[in-house]
PDB file of N, CA and C in Angstrom:
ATOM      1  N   UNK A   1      61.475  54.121 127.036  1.00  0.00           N
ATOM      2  CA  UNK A   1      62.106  53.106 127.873  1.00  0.00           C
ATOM      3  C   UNK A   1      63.439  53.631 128.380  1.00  0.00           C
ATOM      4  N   UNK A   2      63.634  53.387 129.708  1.00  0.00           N
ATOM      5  CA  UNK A   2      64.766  53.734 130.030  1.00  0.00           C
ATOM      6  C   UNK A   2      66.082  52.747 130.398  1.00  0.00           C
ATOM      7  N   UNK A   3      67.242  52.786 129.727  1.00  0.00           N
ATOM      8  CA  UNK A   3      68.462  52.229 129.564  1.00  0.00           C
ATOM      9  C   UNK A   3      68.481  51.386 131.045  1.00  0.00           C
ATOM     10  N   UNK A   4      68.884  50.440 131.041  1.00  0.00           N
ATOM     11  CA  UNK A   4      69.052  50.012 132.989  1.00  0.00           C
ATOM     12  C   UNK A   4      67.416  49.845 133.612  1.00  0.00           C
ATOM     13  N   UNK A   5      66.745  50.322 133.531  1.00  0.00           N
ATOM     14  CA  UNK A   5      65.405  50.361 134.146  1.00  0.00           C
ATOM     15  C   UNK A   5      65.090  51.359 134.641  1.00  0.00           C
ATOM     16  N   UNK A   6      64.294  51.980 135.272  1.00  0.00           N
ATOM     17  CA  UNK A   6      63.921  52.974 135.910  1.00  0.00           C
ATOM     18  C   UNK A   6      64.533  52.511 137.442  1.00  0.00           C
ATOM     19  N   UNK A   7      65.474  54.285 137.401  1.00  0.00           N
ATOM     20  CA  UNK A   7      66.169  53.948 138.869  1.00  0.00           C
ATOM     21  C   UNK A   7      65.599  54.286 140.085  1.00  0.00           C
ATOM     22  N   UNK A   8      64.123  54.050 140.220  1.00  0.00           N
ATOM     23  CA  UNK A   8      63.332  54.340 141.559  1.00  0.00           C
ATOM     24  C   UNK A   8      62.329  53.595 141.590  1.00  0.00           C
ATOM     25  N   UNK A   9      61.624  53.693 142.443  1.00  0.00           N
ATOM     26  CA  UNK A   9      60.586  52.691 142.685  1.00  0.00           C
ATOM     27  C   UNK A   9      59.469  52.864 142.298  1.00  0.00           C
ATOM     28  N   UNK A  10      58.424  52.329 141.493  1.00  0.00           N
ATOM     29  CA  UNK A  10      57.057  52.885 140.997  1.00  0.00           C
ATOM     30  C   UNK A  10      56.063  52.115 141.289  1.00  0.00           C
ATOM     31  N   UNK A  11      55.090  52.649 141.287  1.00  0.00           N
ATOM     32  CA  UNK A  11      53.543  51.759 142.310  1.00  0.00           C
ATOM     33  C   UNK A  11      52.462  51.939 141.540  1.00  0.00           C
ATOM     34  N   UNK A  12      51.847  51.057 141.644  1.00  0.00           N
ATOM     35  CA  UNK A  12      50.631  51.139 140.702  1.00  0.00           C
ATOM     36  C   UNK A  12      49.454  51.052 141.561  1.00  0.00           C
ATOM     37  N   UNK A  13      48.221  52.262 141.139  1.00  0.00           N
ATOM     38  CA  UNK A  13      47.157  52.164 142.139  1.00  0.00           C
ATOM     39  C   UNK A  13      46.087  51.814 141.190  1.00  0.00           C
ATOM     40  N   UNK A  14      45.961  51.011 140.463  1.00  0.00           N
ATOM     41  CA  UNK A  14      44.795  50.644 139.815  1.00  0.00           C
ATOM     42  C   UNK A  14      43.262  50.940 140.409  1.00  0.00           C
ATOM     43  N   UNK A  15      43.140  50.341 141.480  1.00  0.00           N
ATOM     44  CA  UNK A  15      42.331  50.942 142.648  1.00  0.00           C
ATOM     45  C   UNK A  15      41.538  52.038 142.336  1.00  0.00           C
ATOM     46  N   UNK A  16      42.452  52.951 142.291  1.00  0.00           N
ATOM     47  CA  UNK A  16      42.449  54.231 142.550  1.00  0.00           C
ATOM     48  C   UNK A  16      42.278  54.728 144.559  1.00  0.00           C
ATOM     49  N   UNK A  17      42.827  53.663 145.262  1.00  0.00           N
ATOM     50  CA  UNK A  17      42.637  53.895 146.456  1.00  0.00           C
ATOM     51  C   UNK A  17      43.243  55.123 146.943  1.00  0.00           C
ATOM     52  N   UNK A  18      44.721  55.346 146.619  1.00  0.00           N
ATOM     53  CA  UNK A  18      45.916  56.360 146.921  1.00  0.00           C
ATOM     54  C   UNK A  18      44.751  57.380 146.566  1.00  0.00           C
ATOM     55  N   UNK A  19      44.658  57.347 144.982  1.00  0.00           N
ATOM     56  CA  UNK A  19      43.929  58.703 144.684  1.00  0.00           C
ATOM     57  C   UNK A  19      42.952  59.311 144.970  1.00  0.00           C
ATOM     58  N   UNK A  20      42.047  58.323 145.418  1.00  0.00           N
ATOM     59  CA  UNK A  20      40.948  58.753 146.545  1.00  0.00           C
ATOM     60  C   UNK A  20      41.641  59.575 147.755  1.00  0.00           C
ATOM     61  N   UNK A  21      42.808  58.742 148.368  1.00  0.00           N
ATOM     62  CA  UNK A  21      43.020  59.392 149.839  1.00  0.00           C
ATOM     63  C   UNK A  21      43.568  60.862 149.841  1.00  0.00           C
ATOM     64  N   UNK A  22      43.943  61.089 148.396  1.00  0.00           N
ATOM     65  CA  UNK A  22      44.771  62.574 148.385  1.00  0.00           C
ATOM     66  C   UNK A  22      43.917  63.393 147.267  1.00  0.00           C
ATOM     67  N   UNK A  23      43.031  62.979 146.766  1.00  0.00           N
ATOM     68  CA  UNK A  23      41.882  63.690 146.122  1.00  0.00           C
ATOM     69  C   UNK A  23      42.001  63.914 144.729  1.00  0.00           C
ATOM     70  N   UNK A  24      42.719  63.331 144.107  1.00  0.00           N
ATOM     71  CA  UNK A  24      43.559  63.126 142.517  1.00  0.00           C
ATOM     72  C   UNK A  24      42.943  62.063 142.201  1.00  0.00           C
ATOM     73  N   UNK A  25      41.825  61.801 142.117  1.00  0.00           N
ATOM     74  CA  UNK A  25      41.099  59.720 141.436  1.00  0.00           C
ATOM     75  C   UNK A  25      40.112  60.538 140.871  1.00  0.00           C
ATOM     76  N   UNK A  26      39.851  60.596 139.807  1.00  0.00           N
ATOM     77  CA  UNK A  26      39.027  61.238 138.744  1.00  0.00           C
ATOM     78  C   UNK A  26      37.878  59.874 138.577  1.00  0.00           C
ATOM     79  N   UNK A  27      36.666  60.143 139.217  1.00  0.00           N
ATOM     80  CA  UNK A  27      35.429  58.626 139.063  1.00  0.00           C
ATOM     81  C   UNK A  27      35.301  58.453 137.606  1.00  0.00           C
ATOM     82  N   UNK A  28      35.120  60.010 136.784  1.00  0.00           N
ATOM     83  CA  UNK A  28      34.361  59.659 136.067  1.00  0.00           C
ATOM     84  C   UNK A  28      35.036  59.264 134.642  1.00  0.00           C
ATOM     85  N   UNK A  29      36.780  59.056 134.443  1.00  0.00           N
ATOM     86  CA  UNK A  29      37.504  59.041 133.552  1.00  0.00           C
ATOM     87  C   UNK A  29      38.112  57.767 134.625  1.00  0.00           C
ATOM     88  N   UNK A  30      37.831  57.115 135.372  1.00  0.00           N
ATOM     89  CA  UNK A  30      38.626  56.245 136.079  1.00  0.00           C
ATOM     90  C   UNK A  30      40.238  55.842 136.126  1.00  0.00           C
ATOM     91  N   UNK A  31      40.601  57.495 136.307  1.00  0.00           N
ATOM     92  CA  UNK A  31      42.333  57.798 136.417  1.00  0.00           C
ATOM     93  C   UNK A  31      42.642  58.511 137.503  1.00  0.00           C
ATOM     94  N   UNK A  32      44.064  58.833 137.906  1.00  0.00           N
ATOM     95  CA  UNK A  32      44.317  59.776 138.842  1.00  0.00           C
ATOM     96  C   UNK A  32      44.990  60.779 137.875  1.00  0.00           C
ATOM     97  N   UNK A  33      44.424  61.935 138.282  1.00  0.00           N
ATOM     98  CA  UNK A  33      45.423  63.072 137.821  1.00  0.00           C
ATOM     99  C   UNK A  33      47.074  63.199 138.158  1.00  0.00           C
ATOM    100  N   UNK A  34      47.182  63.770 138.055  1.00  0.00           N
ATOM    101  CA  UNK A  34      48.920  63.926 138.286  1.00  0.00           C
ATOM    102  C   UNK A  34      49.136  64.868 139.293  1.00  0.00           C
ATOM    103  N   UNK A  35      49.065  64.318 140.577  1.00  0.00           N
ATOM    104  CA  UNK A  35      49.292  64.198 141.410  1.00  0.00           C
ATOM    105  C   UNK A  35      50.808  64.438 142.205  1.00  0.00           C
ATOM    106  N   UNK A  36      51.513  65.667 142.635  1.00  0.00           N
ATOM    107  CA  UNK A  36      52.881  65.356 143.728  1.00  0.00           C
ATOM    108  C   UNK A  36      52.598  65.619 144.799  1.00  0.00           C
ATOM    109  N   UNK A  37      53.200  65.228 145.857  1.00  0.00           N
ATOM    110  CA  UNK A  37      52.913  65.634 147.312  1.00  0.00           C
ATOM    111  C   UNK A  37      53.964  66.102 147.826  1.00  0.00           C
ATOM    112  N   UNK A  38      54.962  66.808 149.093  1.00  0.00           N
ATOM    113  CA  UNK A  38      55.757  66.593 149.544  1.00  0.00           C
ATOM    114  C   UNK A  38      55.631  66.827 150.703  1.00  0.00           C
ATOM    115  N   UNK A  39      55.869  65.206 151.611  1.00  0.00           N
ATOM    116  CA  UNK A  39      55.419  64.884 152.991  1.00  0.00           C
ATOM    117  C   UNK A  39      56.703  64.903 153.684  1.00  0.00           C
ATOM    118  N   UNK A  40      56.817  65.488 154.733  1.00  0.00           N
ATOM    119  CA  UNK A  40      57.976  65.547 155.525  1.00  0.00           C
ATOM    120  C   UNK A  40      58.048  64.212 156.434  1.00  0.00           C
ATOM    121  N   UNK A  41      59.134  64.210 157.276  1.00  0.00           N
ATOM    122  CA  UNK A  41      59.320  62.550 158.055  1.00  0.00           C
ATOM    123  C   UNK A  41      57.990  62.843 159.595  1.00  0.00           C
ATOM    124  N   UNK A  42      57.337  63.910 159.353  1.00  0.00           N
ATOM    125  CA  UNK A  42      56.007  63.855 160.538  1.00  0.00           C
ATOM    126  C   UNK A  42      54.996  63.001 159.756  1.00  0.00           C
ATOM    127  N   UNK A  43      55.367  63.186 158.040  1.00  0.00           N
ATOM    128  CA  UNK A  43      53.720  62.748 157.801  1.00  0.00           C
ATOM    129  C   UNK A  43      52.943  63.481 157.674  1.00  0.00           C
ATOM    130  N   UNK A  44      53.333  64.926 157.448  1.00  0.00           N
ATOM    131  CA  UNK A  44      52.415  66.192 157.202  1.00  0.00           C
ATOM    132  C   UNK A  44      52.929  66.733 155.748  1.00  0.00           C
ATOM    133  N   UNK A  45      51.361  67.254 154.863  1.00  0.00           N
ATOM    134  CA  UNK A  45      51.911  67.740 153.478  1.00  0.00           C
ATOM    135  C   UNK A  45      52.495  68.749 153.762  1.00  0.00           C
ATOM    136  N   UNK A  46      53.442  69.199 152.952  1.00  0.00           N
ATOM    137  CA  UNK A  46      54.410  70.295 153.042  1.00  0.00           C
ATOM    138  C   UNK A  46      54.346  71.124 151.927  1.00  0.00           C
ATOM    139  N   UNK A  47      53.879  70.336 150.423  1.00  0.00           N
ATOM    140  CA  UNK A  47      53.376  70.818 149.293  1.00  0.00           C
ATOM    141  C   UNK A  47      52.632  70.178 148.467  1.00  0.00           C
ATOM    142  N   UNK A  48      52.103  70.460 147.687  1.00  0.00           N
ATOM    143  CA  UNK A  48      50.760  69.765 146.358  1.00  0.00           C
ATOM    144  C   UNK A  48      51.013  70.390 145.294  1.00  0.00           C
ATOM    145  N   UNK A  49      50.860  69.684 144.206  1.00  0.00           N
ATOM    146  CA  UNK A  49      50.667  70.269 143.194  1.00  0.00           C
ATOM    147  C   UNK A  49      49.504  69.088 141.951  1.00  0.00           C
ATOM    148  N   UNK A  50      48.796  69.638 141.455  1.00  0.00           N
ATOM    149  CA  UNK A  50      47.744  68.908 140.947  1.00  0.00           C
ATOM    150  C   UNK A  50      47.471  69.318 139.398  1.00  0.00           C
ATOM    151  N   UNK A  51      48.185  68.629 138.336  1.00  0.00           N
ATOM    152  CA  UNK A  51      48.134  69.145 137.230  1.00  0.00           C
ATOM    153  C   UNK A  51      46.661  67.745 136.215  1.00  0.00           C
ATOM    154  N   UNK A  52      46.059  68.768 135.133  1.00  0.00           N
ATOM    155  CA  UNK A  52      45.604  67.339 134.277  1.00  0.00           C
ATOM    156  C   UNK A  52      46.363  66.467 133.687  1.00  0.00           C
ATOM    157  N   UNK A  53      46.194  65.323 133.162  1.00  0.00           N
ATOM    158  CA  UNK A  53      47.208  64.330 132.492  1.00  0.00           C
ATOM    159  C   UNK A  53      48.019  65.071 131.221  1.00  0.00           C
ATOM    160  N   UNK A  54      47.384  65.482 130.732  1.00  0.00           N
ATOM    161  CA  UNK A  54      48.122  66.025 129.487  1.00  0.00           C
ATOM    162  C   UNK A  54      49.299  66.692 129.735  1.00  0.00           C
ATOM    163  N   UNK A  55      49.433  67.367 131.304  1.00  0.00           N
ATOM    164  CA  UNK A  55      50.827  68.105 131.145  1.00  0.00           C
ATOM    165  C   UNK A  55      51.421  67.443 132.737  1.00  0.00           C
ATOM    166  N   UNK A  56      52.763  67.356 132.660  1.00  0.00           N
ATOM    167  CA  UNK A  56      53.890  66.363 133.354  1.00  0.00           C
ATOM    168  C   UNK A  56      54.378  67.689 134.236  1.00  0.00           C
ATOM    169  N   UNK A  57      55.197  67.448 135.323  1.00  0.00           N
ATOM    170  CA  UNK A  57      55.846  68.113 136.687  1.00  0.00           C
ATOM    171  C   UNK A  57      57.217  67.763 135.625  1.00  0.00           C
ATOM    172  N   UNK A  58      58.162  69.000 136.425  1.00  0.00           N
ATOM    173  CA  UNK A  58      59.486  69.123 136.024  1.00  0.00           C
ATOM    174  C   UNK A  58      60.105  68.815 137.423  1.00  0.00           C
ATOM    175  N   UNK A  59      60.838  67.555 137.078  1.00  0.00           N
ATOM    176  CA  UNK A  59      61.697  66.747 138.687  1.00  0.00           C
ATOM    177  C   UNK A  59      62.716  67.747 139.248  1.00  0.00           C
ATOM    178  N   UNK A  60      63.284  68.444 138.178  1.00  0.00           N
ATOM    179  CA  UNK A  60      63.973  69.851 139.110  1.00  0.00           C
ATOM    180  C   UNK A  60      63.190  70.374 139.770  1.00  0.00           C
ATOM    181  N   UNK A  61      62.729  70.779 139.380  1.00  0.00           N
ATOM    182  CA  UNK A  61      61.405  71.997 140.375  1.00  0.00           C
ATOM    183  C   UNK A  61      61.123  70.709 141.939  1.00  0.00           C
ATOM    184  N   UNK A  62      61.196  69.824 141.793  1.00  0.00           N
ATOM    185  CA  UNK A  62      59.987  69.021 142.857  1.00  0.00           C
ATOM    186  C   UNK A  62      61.621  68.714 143.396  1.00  0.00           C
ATOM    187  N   UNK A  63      62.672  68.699 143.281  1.00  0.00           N
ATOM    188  CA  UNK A  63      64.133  68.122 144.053  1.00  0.00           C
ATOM    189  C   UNK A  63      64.404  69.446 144.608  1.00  0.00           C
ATOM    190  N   UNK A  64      64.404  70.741 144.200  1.00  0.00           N
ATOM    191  CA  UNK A  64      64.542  71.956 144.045  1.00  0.00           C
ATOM    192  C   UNK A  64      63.808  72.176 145.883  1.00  0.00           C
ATOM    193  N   UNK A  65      62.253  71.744 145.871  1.00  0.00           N
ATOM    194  CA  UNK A  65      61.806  72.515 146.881  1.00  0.00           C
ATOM    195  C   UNK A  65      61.485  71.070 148.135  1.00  0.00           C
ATOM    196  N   UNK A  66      61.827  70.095 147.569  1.00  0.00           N
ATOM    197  CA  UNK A  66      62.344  68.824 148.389  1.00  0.00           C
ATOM    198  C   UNK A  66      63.893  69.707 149.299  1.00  0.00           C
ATOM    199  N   UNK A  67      64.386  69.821 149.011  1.00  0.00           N
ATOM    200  CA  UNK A  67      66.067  70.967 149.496  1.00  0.00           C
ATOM    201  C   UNK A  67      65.497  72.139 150.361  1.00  0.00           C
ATOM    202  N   UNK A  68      65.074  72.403 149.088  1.00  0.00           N
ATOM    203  CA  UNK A  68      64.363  73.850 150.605  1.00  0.00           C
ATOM    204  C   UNK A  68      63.863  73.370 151.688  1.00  0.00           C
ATOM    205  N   UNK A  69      62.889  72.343 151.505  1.00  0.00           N
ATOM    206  CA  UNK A  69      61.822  72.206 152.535  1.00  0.00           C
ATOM    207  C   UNK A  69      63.069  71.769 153.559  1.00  0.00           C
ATOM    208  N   UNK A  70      63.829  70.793 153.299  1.00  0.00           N
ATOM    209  CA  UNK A  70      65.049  69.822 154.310  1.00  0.00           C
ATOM    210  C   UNK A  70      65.938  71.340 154.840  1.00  0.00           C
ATOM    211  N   UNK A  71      66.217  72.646 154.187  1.00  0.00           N
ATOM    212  CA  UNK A  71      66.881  73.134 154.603  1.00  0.00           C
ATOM    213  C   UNK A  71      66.105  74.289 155.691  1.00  0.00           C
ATOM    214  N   UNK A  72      64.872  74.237 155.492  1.00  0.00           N
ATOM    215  CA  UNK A  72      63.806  74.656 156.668  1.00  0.00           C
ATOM    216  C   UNK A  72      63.761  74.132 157.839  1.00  0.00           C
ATOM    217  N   UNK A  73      63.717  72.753 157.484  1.00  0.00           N
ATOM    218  CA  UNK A  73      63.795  71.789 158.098  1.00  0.00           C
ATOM    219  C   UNK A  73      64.887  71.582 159.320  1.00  0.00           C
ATOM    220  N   UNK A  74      66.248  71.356 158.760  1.00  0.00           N
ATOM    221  CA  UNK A  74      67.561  71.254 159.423  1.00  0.00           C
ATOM    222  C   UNK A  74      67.971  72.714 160.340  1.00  0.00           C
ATOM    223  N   UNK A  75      66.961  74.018 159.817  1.00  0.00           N
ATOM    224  CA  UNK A  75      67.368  75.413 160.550  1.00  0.00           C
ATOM    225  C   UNK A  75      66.633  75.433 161.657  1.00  0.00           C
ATOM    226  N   UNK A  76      65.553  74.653 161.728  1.00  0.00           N
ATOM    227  CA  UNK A  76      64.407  74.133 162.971  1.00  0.00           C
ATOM    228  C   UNK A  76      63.157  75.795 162.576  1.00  0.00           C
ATOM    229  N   UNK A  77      63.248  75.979 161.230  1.00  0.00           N
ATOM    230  CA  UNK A  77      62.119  77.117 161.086  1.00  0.00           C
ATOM    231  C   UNK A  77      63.279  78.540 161.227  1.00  0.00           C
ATOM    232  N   UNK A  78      64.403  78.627 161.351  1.00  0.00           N
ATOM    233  CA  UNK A  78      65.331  80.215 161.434  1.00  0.00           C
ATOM    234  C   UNK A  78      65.378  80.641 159.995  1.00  0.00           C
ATOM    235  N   UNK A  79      65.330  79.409 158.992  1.00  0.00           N
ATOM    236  CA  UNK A  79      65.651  80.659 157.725  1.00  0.00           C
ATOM    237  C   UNK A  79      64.051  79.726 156.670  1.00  0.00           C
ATOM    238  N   UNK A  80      64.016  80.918 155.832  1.00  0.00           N
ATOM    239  CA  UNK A  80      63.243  80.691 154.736  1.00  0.00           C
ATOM    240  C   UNK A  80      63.802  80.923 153.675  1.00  0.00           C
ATOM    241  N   UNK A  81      63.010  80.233 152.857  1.00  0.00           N
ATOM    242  CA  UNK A  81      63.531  80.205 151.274  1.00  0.00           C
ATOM    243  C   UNK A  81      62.717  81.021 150.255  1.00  0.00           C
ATOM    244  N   UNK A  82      63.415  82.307 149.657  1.00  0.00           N
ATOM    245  CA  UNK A  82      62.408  82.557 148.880  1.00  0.00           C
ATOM    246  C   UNK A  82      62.256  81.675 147.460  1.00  0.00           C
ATOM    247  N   UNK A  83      61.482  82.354 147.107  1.00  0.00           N
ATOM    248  CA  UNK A  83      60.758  82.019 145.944  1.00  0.00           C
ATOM    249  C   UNK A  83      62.113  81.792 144.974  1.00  0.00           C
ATOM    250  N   UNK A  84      62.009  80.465 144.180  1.00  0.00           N
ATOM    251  CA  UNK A  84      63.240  80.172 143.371  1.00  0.00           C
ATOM    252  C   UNK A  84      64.462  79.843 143.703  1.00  0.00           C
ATOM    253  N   UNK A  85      64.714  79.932 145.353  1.00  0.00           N
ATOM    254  CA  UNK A  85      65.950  79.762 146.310  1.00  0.00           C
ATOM    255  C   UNK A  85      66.053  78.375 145.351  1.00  0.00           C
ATOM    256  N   UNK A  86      67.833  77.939 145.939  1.00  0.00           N
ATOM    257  CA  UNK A  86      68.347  76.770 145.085  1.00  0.00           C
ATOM    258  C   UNK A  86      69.526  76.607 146.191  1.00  0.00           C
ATOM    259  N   UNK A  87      70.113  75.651 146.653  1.00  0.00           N
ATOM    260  CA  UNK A  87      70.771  75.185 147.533  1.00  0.00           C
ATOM    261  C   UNK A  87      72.088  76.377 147.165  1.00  0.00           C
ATOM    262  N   UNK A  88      72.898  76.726 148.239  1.00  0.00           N
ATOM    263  CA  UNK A  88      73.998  78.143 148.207  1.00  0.00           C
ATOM    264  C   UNK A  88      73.351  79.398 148.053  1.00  0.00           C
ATOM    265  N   UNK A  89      72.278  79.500 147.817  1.00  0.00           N
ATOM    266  CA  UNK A  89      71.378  80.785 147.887  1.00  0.00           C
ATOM    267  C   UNK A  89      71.372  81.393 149.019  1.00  0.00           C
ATOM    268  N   UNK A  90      71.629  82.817 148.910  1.00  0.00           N
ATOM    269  CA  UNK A  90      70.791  83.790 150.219  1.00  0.00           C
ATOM    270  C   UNK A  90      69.531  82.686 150.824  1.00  0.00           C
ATOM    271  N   UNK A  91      69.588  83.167 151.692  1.00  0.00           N
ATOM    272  CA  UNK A  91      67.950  82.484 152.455  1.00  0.00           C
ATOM    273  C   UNK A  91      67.461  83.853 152.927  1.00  0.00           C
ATOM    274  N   UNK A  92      66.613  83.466 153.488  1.00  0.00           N
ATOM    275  CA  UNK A  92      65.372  85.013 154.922  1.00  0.00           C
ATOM    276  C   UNK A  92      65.192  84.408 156.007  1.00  0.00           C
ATOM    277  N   UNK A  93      65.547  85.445 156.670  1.00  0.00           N
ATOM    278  CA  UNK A  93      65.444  85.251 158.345  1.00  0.00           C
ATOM    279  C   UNK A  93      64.108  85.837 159.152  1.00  0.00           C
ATOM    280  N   UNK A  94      63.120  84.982 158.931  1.00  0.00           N
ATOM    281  CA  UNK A  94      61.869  85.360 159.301  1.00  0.00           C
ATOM    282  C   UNK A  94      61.496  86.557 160.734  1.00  0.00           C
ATOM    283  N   UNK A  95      60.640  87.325 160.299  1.00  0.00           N
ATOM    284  CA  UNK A  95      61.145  88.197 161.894  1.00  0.00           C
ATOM    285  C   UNK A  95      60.206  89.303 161.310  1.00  0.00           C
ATOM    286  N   UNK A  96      59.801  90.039 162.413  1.00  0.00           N
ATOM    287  CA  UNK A  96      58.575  91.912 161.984  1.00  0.00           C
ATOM    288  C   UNK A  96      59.925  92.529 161.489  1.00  0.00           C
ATOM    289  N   UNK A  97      60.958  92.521 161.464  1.00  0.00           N
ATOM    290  CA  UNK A  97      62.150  93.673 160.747  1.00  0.00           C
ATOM    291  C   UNK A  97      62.122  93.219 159.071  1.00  0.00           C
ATOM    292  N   UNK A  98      61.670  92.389 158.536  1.00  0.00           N
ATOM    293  CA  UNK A  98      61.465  91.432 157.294  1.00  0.00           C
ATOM    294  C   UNK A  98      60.412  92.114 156.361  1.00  0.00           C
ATOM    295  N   UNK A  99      59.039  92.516 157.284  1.00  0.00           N
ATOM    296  CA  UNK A  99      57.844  92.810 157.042  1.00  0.00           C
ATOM    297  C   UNK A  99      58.301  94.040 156.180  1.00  0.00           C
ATOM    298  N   UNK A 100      57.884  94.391 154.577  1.00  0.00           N
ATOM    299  CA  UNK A 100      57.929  95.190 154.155  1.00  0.00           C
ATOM    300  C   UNK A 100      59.545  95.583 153.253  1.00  0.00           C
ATOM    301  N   UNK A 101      60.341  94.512 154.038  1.00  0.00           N
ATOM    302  CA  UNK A 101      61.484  94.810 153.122  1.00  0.00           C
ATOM    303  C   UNK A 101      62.226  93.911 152.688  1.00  0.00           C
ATOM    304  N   UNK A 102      61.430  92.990 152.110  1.00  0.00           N
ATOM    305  CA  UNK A 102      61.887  91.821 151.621  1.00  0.00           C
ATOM    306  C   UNK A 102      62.585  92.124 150.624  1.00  0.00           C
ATOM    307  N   UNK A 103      62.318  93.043 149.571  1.00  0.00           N
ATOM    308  CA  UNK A 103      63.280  92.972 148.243  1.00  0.00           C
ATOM    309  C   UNK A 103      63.925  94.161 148.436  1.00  0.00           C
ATOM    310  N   UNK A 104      64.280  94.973 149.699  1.00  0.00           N
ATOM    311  CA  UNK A 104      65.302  95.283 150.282  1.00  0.00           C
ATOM    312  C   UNK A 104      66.821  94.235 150.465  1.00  0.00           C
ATOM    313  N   UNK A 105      66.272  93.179 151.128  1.00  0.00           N
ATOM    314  CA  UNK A 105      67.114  92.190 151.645  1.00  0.00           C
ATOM    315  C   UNK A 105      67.573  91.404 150.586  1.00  0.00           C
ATOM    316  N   UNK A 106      66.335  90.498 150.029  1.00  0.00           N
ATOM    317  CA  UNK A 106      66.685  89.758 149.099  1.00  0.00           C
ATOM    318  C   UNK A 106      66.857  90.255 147.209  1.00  0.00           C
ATOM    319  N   UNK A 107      67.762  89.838 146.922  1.00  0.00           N
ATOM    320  CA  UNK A 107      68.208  90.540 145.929  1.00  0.00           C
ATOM    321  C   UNK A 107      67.763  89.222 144.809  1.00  0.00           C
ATOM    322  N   UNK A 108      66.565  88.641 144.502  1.00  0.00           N
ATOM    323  CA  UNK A 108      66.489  87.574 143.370  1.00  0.00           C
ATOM    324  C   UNK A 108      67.220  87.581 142.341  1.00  0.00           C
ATOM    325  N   UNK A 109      67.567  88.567 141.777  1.00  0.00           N
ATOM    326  CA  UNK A 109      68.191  88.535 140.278  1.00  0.00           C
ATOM    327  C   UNK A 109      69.397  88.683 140.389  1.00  0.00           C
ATOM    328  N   UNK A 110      70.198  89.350 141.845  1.00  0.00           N
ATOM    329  CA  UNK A 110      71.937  89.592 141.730  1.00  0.00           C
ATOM    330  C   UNK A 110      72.337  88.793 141.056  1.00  0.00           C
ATOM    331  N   UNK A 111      73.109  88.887 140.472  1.00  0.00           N
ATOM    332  CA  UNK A 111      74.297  88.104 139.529  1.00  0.00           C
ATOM    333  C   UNK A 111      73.673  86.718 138.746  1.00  0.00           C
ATOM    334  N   UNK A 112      72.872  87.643 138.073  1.00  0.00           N
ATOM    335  CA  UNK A 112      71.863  86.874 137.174  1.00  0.00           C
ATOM    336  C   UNK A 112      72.143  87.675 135.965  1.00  0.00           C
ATOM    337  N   UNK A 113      73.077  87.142 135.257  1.00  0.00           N
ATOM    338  CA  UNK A 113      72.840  88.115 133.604  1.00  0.00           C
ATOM    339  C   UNK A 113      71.524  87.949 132.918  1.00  0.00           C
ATOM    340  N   UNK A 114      71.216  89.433 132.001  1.00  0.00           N
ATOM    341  CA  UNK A 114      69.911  89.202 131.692  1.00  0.00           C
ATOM    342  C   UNK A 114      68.590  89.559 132.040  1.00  0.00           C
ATOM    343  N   UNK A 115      68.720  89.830 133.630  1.00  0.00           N
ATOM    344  CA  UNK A 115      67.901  89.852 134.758  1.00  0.00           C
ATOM    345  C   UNK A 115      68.162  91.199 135.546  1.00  0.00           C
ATOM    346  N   UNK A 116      66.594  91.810 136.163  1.00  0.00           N
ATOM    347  CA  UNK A 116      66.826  93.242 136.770  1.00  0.00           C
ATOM    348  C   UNK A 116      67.916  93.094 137.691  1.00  0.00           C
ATOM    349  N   UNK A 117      68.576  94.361 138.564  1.00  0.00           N
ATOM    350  CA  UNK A 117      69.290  93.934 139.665  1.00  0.00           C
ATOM    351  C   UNK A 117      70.244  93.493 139.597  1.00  0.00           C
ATOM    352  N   UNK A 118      70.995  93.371 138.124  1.00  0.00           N
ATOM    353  CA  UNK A 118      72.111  92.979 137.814  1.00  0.00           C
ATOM    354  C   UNK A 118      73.466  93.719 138.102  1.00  0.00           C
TER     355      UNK A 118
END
């Protein structure tokens, strides 16, 4: 239980209608799997992820690439995010000069103690 209530909004599809429409409604256990989406303001998926019940999504990870996607978003498609990007991160500047030298450019681990590239 959480202190105050839960500070967002939660929906219940008993139905299983939602889970039909996004392909997560399990007939024969009459549940939805665990299910994230991330739909941009067109209304187009942007990401999925589809785990069994037994194991839960980490809300960093899903706020994490909610940011990226908005900061794709706000560049109108000029920069990309690699893999693990986190808001103040290097980004990539998509382009054929890119092709082949990505971990030329991008340095994942700089100033990461612990980590290659250090």
């Amino acid at each position: 239980m959480v202190q105050g209530g839960v500070p967002f909004h939660m929906a219940s599809d008993q139905a299983g209608n939602v889970g039909r429409a996004y392909g997560v409604w399990d007939e024969g256990q009459g549940i939805e799997l665990r299910g994230r989406f991330i739909i941009d303001p067109d209304g187009i998926i942007q990401a999925m992820e589809l785990l069994t019940p037994p194991v839960g999504h980490k809300l960093a990870e899903t706020i994490r690439q909610v940011q990226a996607y908005q900061h794709v978003r706000n560049t109108g498609g000029k920069e990309a995010m690699p893999a693990g990007w986190e808001p103040g991160r290097p980004t990539l500047t998509p382009g054929s000069d890119l092709v082949g030298k990505v971990w030329e450019v991008w340095k994942p681990f700089h100033g990461m103690t612990g980590r290659p590239g250090v």
